[in-house]
Protein backbone atom coordinates (compact mmCIF):
# COMPACT_ATOMS: atom_id res chain seq x y z
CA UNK A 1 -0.31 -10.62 5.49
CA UNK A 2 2.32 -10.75 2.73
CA UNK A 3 4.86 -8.11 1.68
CA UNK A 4 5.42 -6.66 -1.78
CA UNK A 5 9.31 -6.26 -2.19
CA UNK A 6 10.52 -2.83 -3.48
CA UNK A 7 13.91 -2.40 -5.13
CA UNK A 8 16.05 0.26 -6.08
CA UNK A 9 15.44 1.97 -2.63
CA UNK A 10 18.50 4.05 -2.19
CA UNK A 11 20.10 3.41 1.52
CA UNK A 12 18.45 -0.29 1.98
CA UNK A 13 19.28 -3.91 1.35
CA UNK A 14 16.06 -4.55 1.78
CA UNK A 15 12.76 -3.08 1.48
CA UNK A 16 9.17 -4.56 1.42
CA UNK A 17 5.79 -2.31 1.76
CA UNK A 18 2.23 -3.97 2.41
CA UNK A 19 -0.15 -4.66 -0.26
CA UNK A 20 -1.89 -1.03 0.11
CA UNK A 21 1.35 0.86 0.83
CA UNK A 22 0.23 1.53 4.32
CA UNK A 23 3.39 0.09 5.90
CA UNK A 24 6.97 -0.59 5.15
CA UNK A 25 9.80 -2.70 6.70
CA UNK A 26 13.40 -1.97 5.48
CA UNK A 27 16.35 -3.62 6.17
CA UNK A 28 19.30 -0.65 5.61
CA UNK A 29 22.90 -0.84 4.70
CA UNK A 30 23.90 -0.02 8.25
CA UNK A 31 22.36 -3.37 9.76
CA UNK A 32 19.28 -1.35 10.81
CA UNK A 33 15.58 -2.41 11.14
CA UNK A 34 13.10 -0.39 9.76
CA UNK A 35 8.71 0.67 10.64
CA UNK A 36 8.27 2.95 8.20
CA UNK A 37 4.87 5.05 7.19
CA UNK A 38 3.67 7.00 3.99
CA UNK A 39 5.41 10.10 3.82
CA UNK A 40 3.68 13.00 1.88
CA UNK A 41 4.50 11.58 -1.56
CA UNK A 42 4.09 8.51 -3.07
CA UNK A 43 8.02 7.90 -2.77
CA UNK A 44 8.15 9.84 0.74
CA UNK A 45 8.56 7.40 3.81
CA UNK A 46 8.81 8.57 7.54
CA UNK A 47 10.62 6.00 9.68
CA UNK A 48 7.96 5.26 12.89
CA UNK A 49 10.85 3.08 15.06
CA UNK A 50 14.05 1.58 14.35
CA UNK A 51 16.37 -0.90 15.75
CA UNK A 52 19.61 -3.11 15.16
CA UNK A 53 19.53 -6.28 13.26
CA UNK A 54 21.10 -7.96 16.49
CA UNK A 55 18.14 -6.93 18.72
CA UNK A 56 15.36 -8.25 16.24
CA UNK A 57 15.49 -8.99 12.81
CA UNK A 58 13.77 -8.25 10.16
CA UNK A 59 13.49 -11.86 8.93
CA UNK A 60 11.82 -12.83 11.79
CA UNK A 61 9.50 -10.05 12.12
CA UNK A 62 8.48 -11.04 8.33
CA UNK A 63 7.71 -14.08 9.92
CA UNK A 64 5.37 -13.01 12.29
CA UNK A 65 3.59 -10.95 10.28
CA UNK A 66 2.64 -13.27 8.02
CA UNK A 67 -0.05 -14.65 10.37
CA UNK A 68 -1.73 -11.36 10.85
CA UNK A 69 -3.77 -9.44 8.65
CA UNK A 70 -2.63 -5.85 6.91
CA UNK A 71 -3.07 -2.98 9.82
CA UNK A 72 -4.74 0.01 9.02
CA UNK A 73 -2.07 2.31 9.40
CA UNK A 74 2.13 0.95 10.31
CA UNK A 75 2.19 2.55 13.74
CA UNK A 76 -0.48 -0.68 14.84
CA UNK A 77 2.87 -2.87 13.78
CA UNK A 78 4.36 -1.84 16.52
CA UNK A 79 1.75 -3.92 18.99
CA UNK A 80 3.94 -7.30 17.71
CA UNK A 81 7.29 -6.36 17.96
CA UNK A 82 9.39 -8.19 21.13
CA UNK A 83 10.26 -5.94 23.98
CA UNK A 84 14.27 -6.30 22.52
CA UNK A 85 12.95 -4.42 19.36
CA UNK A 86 11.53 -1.76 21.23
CA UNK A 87 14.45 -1.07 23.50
């Protein structure tokens, strides 16, 4: 899987989405990891789980994913995140 890099995302240094928009991984200003999901708009996102930089980051987690296809929906992310990630 590869990520499509968003910018201008008010609150993040970093912000990528999947291909289809069905998943997004942001990186905020606060040194916090971001699973986020389609909100009710097309700029809406709900956050699905979040953790610090220091337990997991999001660089790595990129990583990862890249050897996995797109999920159908960003809850099934969750599956291949680390037990530090997921506290």
């Amino acid at each position: 899987m590869y990520f499509v890099t968003m910018g201008g995302i008010s609150g993040y240094v970093s912000f990528t989405t999947t291909p289809s928009g069905r998943a997004a991984i942001g990186l905020t200003d606060t040194g916090r990891v971001r699973l986020l999901a389609p909100g009710s708009s097309s700029t809406d996102w709900k956050v699905v789980r979040e953790w610090p930089t220091s337990a997991y980051s999001h660089t790595d987690w990129l990583v990862k994913l890249g050897a996995i296809d797109e999920p159908a929906q960003a809850e099934d992310l969750l599956a291949t995140l680390p037990p530090e990630a997921l506290g």
